[in-house]
Protein backbone atom coordinates (compact mmCIF):
# COMPACT_ATOMS: atom_id res chain seq x y z
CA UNK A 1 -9.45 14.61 -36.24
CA UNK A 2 -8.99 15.15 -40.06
CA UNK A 3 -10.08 17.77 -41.93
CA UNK A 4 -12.88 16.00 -43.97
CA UNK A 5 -16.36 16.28 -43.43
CA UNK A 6 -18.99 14.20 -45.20
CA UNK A 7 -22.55 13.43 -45.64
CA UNK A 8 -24.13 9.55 -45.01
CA UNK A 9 -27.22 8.53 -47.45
CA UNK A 10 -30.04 7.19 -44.95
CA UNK A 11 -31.46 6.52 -41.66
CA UNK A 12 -28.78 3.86 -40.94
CA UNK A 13 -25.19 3.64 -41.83
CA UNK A 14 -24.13 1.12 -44.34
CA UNK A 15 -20.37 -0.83 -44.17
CA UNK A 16 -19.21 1.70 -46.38
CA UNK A 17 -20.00 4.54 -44.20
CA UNK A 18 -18.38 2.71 -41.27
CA UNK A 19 -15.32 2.56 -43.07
CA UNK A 20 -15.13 5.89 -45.02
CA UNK A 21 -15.97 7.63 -41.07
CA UNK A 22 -12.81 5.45 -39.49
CA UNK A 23 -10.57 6.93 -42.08
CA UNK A 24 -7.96 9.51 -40.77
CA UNK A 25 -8.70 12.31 -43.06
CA UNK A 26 -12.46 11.80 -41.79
CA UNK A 27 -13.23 14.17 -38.99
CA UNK A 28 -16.88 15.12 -39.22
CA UNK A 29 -20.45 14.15 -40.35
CA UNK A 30 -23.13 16.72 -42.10
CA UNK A 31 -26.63 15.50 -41.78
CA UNK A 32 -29.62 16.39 -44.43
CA UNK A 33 -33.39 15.99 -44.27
CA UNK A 34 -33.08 12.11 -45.83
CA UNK A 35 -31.31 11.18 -42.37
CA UNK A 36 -34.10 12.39 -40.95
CA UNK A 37 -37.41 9.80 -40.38
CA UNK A 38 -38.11 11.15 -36.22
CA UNK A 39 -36.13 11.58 -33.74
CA UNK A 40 -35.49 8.25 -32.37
CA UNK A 41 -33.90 7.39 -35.56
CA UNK A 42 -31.89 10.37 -35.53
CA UNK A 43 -30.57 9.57 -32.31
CA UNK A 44 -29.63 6.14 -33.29
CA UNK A 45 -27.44 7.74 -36.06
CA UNK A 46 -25.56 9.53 -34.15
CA UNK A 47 -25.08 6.72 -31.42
CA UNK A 48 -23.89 4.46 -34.29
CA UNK A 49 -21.76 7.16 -36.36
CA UNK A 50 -20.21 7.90 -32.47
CA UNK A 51 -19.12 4.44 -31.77
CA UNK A 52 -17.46 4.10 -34.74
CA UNK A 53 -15.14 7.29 -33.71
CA UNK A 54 -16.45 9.02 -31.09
CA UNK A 55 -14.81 12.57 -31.35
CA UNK A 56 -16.10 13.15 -35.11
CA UNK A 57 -18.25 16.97 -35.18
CA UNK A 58 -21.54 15.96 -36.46
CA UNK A 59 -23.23 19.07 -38.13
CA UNK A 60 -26.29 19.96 -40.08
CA UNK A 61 -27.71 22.84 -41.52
CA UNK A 62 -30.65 23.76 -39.39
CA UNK A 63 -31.37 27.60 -39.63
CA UNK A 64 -35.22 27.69 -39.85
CA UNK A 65 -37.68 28.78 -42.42
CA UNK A 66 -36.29 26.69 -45.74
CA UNK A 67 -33.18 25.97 -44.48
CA UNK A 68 -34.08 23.34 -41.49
CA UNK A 69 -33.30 19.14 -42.38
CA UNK A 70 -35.65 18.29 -39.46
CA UNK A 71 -38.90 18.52 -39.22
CA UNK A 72 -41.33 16.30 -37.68
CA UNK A 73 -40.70 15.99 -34.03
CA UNK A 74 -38.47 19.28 -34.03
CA UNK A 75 -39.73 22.68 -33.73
CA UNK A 76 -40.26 24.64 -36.91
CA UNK A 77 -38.43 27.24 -36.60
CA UNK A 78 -39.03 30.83 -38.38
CA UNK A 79 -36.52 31.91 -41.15
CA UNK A 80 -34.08 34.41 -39.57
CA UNK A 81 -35.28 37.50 -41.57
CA UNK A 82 -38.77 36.90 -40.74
CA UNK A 83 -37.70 37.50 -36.80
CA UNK A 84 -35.78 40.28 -38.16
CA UNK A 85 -38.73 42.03 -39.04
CA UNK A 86 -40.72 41.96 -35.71
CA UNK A 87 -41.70 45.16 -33.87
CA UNK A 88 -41.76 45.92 -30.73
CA UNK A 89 -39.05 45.44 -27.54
CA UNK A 90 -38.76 42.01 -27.52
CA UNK A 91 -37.50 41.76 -30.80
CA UNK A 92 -33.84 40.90 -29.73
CA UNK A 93 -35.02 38.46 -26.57
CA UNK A 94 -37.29 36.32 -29.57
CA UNK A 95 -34.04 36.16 -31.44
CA UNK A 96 -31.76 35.01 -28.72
CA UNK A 97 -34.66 32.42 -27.69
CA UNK A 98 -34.51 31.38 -31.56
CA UNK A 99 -30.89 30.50 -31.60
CA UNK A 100 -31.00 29.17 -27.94
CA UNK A 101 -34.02 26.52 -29.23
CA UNK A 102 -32.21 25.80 -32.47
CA UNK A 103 -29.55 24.58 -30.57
CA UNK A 104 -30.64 23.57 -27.57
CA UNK A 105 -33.01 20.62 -30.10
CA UNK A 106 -29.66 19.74 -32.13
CA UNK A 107 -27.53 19.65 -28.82
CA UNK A 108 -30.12 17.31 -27.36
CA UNK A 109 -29.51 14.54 -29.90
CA UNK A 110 -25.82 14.83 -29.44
CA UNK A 111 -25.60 17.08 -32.78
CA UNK A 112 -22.47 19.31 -32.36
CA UNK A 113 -23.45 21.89 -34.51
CA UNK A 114 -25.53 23.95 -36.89
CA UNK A 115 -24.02 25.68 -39.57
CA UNK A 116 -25.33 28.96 -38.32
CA UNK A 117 -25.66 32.28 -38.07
CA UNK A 118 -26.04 33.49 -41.61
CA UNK A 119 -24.49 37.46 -41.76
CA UNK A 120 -25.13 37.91 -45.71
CA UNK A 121 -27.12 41.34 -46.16
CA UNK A 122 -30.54 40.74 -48.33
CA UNK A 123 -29.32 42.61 -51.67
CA UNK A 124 -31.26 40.45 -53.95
CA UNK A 125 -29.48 37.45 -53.85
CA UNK A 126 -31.46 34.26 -54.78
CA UNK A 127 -30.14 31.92 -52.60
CA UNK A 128 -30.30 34.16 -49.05
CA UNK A 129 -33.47 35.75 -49.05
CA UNK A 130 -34.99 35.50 -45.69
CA UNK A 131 -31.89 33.69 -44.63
CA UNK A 132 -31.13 36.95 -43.60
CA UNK A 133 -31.08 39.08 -41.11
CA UNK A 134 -31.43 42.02 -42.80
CA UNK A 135 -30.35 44.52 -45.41
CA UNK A 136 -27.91 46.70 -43.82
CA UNK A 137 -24.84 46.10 -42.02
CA UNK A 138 -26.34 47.47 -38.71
CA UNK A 139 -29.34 45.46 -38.71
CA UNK A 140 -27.70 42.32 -39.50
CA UNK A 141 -25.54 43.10 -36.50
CA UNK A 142 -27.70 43.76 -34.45
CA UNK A 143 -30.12 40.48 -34.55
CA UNK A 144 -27.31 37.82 -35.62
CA UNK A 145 -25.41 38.95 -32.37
CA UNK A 146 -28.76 38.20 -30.18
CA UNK A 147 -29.16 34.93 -31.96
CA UNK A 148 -25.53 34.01 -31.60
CA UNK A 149 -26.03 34.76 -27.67
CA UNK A 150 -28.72 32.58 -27.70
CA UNK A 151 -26.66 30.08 -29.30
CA UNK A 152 -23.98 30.21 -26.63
CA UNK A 153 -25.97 29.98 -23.90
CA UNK A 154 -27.10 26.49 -24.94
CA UNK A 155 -23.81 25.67 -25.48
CA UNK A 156 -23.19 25.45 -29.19
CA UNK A 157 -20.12 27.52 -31.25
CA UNK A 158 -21.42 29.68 -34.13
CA UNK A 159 -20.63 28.82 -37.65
CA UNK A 160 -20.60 32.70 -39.79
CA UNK A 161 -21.08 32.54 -43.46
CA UNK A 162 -20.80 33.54 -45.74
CA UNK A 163 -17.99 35.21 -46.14
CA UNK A 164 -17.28 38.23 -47.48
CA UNK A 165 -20.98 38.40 -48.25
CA UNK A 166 -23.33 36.48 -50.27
CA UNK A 167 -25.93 38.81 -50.36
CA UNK A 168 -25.39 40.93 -53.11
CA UNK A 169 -24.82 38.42 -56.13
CA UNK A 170 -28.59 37.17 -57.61
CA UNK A 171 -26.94 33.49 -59.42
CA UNK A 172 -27.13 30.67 -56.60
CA UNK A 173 -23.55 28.94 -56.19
CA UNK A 174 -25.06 25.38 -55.81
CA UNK A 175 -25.95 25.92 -59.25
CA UNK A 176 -23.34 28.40 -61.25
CA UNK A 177 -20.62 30.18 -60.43
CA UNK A 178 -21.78 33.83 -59.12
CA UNK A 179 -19.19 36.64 -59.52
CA UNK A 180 -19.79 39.53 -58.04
CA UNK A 181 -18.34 42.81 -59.94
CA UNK A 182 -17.88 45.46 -57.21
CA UNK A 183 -14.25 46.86 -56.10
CA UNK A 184 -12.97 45.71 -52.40
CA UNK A 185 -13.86 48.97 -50.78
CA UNK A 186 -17.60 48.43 -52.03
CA UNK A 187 -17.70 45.23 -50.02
CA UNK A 188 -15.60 46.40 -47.16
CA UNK A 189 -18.02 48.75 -46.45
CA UNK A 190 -20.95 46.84 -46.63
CA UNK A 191 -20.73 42.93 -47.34
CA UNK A 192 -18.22 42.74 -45.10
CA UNK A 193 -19.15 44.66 -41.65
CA UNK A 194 -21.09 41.90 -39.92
CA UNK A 195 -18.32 39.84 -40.10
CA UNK A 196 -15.37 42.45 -39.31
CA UNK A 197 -17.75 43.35 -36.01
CA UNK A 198 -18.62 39.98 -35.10
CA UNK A 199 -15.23 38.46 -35.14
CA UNK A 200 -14.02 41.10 -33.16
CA UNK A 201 -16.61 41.13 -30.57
CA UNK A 202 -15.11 37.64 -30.36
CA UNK A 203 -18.37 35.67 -31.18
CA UNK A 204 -17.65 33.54 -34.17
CA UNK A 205 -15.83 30.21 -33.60
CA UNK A 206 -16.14 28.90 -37.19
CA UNK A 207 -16.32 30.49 -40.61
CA UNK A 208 -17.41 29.51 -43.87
CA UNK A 209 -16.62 31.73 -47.54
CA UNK A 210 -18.50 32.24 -50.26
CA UNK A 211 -18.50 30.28 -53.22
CA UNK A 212 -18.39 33.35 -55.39
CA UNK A 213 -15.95 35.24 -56.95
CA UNK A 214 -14.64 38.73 -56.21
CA UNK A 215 -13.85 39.55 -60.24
CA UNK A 216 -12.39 43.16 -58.98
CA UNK A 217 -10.40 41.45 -55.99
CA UNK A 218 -9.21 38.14 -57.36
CA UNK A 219 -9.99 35.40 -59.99
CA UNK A 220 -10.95 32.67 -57.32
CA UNK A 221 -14.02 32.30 -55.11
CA UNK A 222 -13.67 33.67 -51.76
CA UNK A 223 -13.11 29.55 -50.62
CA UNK A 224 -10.27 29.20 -52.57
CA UNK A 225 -8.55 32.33 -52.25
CA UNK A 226 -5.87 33.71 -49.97
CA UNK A 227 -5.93 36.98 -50.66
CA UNK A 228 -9.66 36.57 -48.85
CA UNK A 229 -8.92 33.77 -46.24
CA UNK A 230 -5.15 34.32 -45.10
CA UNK A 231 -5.14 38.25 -46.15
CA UNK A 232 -8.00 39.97 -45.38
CA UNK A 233 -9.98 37.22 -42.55
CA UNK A 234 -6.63 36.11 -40.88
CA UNK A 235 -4.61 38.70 -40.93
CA UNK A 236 -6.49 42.18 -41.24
CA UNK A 237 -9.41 40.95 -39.10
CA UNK A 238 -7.92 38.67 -36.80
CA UNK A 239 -9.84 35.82 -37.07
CA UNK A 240 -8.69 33.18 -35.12
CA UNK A 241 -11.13 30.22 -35.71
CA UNK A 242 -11.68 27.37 -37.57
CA UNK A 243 -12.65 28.17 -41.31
CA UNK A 244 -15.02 25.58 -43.21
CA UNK A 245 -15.02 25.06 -47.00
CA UNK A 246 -18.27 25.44 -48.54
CA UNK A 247 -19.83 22.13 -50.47
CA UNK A 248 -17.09 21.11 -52.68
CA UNK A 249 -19.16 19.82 -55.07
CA UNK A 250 -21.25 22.81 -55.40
CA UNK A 251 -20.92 24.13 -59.50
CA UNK A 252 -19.69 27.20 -57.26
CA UNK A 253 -16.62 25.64 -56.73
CA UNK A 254 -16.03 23.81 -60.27
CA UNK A 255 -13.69 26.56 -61.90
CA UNK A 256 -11.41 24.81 -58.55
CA UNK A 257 -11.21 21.43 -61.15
CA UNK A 258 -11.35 18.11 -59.90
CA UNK A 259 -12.70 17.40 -56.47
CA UNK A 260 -9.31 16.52 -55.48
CA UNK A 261 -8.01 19.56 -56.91
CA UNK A 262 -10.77 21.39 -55.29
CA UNK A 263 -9.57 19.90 -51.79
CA UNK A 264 -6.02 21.07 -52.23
CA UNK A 265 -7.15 24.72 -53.43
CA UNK A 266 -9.05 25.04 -50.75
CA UNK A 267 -6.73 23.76 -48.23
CA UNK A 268 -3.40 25.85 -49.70
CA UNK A 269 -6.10 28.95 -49.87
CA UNK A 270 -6.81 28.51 -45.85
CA UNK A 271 -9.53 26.22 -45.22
CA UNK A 272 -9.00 24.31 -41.69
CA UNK A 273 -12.00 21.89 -42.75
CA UNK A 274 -13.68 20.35 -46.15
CA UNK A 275 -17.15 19.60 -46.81
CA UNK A 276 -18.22 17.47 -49.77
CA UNK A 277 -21.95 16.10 -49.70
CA UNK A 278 -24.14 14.48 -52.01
CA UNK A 279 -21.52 13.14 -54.39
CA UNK A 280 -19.96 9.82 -52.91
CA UNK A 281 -17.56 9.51 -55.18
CA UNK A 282 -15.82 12.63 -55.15
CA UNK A 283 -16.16 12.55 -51.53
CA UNK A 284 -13.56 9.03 -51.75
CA UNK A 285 -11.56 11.37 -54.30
CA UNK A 286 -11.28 13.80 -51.60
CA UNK A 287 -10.16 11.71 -48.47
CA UNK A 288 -7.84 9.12 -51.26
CA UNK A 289 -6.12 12.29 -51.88
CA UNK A 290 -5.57 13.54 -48.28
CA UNK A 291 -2.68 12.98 -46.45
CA UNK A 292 -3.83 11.02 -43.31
CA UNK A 293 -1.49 13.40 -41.14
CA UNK A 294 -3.55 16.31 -41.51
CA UNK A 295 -5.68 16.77 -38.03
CA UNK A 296 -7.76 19.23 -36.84
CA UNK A 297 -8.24 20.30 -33.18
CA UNK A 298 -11.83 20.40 -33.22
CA UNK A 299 -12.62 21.47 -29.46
CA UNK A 300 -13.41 24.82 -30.25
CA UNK A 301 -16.63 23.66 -32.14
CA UNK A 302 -17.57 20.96 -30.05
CA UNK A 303 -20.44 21.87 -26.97
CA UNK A 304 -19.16 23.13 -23.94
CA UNK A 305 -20.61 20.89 -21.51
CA UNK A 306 -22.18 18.04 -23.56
CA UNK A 307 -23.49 15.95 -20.68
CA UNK A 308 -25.74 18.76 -19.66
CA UNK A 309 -27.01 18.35 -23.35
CA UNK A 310 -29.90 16.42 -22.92
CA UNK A 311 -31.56 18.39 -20.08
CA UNK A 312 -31.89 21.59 -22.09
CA UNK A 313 -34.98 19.83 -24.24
CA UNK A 314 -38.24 20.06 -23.16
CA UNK A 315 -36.42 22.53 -20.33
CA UNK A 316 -38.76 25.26 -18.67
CA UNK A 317 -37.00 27.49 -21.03
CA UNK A 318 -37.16 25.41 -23.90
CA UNK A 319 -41.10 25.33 -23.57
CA UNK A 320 -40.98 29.21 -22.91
CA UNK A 321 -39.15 29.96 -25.95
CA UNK A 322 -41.04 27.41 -28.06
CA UNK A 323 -44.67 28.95 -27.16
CA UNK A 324 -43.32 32.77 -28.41
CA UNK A 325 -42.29 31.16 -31.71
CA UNK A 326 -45.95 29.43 -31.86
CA UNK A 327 -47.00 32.68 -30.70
CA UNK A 328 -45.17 34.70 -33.73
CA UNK A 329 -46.19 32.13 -36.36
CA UNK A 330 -50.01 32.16 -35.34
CA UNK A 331 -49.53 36.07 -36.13
């Protein structure tokens, strides 16, 4: 597949969309809350985006809290650092059952994958927030790697991000372009621990950097740097998966240029796979200036037994796990 992933306007594809989705450079779909009307409609989508090329990786963004695109029909799910913060001996089990519903709901419309779990620290940063998991590198360890578990065992990859840490920069990158003064060691230390621990306990499949810039390290955002993709994530921690661009037409990634010239940075930087949404014409910028060569081996993100898929919703487990979530928000 090619290394291009991008969003669709509606509830239905338009002729457009059918063509921009059988282009080569098009390997992937990422869904928002206006493709969302119920769930039969959502699984109509992805029947009609499938027959047009059936191997695409259709994603969304579907951590709980304020980050979830569906809603009616699908279970609302509690932001990550609000199960972060539960007491008592069960906290880790209510996790894993968290990321286990998440994606056993997604998996069960034939929805590849969330991009999930966020390992940020909580430092202030506008944009994370309860996102979450926690403040310090040991906490956010310890409950992303029970969510992540609970991930796997439905069946879907996990998606970190993002990296080397979003947390501790206040500006939002949708909207500016955050820098972040501190010195590499300050990061290393902190930022960066969840990820370094994670990736070598060998539970990350996918990766996605920060649209901010390490002022102390390097000039570019983490997405189109080197140094921070090929250097320190490939090389020094071993990280062996996929690696996703961040929006490409977020203002974080502006001081990149145009959006083709953001494509190419963030391709020579290290990025295996480009996400542009909610600007359709940058998005035909993007896959014009992509050569239709470039392909992606997309397995690793794909679910591991997809026509089991189905049978996880409205499982035994799936009703087990939903009523301790009812049971948490009624609290």
């Amino acid at each position: 597949m090619g290394p291009f992933i991008l969003d669709v306007n509606s509830y239905e594809l338009d002729g457009e969309e059918r063509e921009l989705l059988a282009h080569p450079a098009v390997g992937g779909v990422i869904f928002f809350s206006r493709n969302y009307h119920d769930r039969d409609q959502l699984s109509a989508l992805v029947k009609a985006i499938r027959a047009v090329k059936p191997g695409l990786l259709i994603t969304v963004d579907h951590e709980g809290g304020r980050v979830q695109r569906f809603r009616d029909g699908f279970f609302p799910l509690p932001a990550p650092g609000r199960l972060a913060q539960q007491g008592g001996s069960d906290k880790l089990a209510l996790l894993a059952d968290a990321g286990w519903l998440m994606a056993a709901e997604l998996l069960a419309h034939d929805i590849d994958l969330s991009f999930a779990p966020v390992l940020d620290l909580e430092r202030g940063s506008e944009v994370i927030g309860d996102r979450s998991f926690g403040s310090e590198p040991e906490e956010v360890i310890t409950h992303a790697r029970a969510y992540i578990q609970g991930m796997h065992s439905a069946g879907m990859a996990a998606v970190a991000k993002h990296f080397p840490g979003h947390g501790s920069v206040r500006a939002d990158s949708h909207k500016e372009s955050p820098v972040d003064l501190r010195d590499f060691n300050d990061i290393d230390q902190a930022d960066m621990v969840p990820f370094k621990t994670l990736i070598a306990e060998g539970l990350v499949q996918g990766m996605m950097p920060a649209h901010v810039i390490y002022s102390a390290v390097d000039d570019q955002p983490a997405g189109f740097s080197s140094f921070w993709l090929r250097q320190v994530l490939r090389q020094q921690l071993g990280f062996n998966g996929l690696i996703f661009s961040d929006d490409l037409t977020m203002e974080g990634a502006a001081v990149a240029g145009s959006y083709a010239d953001r494509a190419h940075c963030a391709l020579q930087a290290g990025c295996d796979l480009l996400l542009a949404c909610n600007n359709r014409a940058g998005a035909v910028q993007i896959i014009d200036a992509l050569p239709h060569d470039l392909q992606r081996d997309l397995s690793s993100l794909q679910p591991r037994n997809r026509a089991a898929d189905s049978s996880l919703y409205r499982s035994r487990r799936w009703q087990e796990a939903s009523e301790r979530m009812r049971r948490l928000a009624d609290a």
